[in-house]
C-alpha atoms as a PDB file:
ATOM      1  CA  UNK A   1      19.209 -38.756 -43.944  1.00  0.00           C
ATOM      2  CA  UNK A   2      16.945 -40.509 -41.937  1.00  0.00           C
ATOM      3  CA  UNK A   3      19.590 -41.364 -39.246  1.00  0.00           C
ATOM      4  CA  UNK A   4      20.024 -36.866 -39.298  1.00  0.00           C
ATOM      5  CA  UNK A   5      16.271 -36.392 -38.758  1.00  0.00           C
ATOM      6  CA  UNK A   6      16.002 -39.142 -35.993  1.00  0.00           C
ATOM      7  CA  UNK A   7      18.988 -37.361 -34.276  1.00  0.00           C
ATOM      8  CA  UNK A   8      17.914 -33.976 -34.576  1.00  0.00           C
ATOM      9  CA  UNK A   9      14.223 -34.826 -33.351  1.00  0.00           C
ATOM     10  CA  UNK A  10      15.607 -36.621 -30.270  1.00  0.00           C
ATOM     11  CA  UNK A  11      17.796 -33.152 -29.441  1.00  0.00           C
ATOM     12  CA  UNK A  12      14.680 -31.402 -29.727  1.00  0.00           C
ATOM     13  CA  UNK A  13      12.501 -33.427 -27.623  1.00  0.00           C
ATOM     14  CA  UNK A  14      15.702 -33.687 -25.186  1.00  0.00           C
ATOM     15  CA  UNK A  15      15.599 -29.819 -25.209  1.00  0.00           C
ATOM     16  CA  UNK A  16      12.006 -29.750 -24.474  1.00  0.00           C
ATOM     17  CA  UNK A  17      12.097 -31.798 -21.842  1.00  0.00           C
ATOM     18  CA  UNK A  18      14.764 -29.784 -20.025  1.00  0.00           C
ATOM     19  CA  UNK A  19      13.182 -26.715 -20.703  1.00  0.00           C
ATOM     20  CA  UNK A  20       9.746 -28.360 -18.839  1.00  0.00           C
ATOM     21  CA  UNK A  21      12.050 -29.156 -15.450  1.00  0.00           C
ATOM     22  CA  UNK A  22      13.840 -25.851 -15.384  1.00  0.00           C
ATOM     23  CA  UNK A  23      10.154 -24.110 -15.577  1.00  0.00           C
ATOM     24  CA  UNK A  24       8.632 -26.674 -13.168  1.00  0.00           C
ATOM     25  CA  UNK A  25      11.609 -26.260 -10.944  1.00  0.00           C
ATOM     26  CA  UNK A  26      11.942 -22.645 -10.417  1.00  0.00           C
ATOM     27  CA  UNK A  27       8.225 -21.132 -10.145  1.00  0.00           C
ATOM     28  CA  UNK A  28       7.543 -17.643 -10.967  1.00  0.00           C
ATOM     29  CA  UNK A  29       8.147 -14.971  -8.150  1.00  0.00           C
ATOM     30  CA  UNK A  30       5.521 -14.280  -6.322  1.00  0.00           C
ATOM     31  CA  UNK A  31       5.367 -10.787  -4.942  1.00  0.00           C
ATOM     32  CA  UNK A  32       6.764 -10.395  -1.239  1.00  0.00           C
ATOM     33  CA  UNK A  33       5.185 -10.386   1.497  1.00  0.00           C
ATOM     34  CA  UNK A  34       7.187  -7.725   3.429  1.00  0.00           C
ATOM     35  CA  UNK A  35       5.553  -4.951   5.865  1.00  0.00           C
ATOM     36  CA  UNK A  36       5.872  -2.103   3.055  1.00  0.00           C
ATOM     37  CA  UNK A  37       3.432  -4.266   0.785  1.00  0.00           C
ATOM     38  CA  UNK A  38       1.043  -4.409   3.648  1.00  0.00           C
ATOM     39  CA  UNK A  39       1.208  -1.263   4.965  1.00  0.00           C
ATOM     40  CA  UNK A  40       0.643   0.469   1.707  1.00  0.00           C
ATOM     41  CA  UNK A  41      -2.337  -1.907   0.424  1.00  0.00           C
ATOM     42  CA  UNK A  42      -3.847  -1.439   4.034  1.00  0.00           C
ATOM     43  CA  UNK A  43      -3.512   2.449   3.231  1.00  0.00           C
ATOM     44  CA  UNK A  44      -4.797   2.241  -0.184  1.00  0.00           C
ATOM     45  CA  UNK A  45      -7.828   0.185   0.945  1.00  0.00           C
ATOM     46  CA  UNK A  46      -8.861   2.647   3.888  1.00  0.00           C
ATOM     47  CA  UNK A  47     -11.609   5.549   2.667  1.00  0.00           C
ATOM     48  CA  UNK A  48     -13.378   6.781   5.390  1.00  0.00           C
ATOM     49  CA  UNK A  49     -17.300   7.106   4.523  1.00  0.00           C
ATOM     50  CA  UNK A  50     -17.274  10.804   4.666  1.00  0.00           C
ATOM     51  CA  UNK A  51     -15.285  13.683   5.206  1.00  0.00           C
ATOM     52  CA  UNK A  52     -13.167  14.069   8.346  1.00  0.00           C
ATOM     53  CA  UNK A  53     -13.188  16.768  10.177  1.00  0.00           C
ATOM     54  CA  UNK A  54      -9.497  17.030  11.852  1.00  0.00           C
ATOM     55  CA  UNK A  55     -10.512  19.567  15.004  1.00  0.00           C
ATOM     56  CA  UNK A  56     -13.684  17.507  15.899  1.00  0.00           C
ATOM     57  CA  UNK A  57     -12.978  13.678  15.100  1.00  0.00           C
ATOM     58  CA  UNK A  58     -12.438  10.578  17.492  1.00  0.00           C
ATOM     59  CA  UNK A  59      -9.318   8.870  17.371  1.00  0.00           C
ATOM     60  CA  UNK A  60     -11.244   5.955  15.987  1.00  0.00           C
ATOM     61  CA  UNK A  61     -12.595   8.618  13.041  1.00  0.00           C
ATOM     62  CA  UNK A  62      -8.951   9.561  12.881  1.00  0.00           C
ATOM     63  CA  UNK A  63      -7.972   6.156  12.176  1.00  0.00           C
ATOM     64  CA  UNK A  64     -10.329   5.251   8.888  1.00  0.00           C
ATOM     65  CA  UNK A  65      -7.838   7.769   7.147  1.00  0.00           C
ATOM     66  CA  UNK A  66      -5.454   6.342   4.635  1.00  0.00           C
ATOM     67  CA  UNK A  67      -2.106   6.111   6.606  1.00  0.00           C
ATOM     68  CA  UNK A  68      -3.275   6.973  10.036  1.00  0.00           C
ATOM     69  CA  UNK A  69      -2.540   4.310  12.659  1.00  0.00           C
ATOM     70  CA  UNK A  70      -3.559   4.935  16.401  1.00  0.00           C
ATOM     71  CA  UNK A  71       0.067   6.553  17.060  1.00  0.00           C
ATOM     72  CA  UNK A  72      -0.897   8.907  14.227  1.00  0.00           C
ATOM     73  CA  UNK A  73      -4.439   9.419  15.613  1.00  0.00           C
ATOM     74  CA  UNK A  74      -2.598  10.676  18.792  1.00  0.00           C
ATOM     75  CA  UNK A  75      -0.435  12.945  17.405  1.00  0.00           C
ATOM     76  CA  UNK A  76      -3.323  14.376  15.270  1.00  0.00           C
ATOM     77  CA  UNK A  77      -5.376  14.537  18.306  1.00  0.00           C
ATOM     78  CA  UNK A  78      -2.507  16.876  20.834  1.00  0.00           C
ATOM     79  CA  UNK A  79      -1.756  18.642  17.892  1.00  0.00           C
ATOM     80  CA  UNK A  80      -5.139  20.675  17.538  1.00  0.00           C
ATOM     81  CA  UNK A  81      -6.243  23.178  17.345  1.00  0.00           C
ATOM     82  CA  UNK A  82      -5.670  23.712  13.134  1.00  0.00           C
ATOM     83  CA  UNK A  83      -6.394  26.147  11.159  1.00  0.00           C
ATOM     84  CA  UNK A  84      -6.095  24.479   7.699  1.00  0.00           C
ATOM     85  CA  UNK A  85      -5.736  20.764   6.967  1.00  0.00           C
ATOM     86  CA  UNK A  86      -2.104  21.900   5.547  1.00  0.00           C
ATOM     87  CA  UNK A  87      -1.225  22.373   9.297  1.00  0.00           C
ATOM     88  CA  UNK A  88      -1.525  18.568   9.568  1.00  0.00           C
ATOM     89  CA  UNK A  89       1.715  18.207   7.881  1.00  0.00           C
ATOM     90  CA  UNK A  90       3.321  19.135  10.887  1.00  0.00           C
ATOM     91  CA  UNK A  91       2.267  16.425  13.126  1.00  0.00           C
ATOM     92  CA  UNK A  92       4.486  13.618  13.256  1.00  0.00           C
ATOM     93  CA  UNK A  93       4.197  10.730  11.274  1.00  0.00           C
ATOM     94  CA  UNK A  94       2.447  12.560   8.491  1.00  0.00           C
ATOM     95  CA  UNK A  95       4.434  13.681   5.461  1.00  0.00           C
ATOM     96  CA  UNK A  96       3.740  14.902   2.104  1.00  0.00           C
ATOM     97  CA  UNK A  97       2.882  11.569   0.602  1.00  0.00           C
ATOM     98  CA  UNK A  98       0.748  10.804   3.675  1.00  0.00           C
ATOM     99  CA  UNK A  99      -1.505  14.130   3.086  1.00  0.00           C
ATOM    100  CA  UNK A 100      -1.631  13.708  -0.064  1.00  0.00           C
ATOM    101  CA  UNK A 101      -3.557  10.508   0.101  1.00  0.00           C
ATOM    102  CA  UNK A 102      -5.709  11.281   3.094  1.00  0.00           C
ATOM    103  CA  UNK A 103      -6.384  15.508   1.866  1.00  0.00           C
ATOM    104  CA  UNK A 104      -9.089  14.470  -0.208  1.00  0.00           C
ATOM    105  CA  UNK A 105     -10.636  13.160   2.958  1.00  0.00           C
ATOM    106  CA  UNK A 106     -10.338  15.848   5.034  1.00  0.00           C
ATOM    107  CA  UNK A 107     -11.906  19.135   6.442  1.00  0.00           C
ATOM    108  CA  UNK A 108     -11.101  21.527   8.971  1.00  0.00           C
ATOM    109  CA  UNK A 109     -13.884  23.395  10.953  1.00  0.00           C
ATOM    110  CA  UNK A 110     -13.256  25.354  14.006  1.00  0.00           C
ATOM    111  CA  UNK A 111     -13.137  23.133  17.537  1.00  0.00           C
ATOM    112  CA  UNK A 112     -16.395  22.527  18.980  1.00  0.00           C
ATOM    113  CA  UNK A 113     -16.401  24.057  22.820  1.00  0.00           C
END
């Protein structure tokens, strides 16, 4: 009995131990690192201060928008004027979910002369 005991302790502690190297030998994943997972936490982070007025602002304004890059600010920019911040939909490189993160941030006056 004793001889059963001794055995079926030194399976378990055998079975431990290989269970410790498999987990020491194979970390957890770790979450990539690939441009998607930037681009969207760089989009998430960026709030500008206050609202953004899309007839009237900078390109640098433009740019504190979540998703807007200086490409984007461009296309923003030779696209005015607009007459509703809808209308910014059609400027390329912005789609739906693109407004729909920045729309909160926006407003659209008339053009300043």
């Amino acid at each position: 009995m004793k001889k059963h005991i001794s055995l079926v302790l030194t399976i378990v502690a055998g079975l431990c131990l290989s269970l410790a190297a498999t987990a020491t030998a194979h970390p957890q994943d770790k979450p990539s690192k690939g441009k998607a997972t930037d681009a969207a936490a760089k989009s998430a982070a960026k709030h500008p201060d206050k609202p953004v007025d899309i007839n009237n602002a900078t390109e640098k304004e433009l740019t504190t928008l979540p998703g807007v890059g200086p490409k984007t600010a461009k296309e923003i920019v030779a696209g005015r004027p607009f007459k509703t911040v809808e209308d910014l939909k059609k400027v390329k490189g912005i789609g739906d979910k693109t407004f729909a993160a920045m729309k909160v941030h926006l407003v659209c006056n008339p053009p300043k002369k």
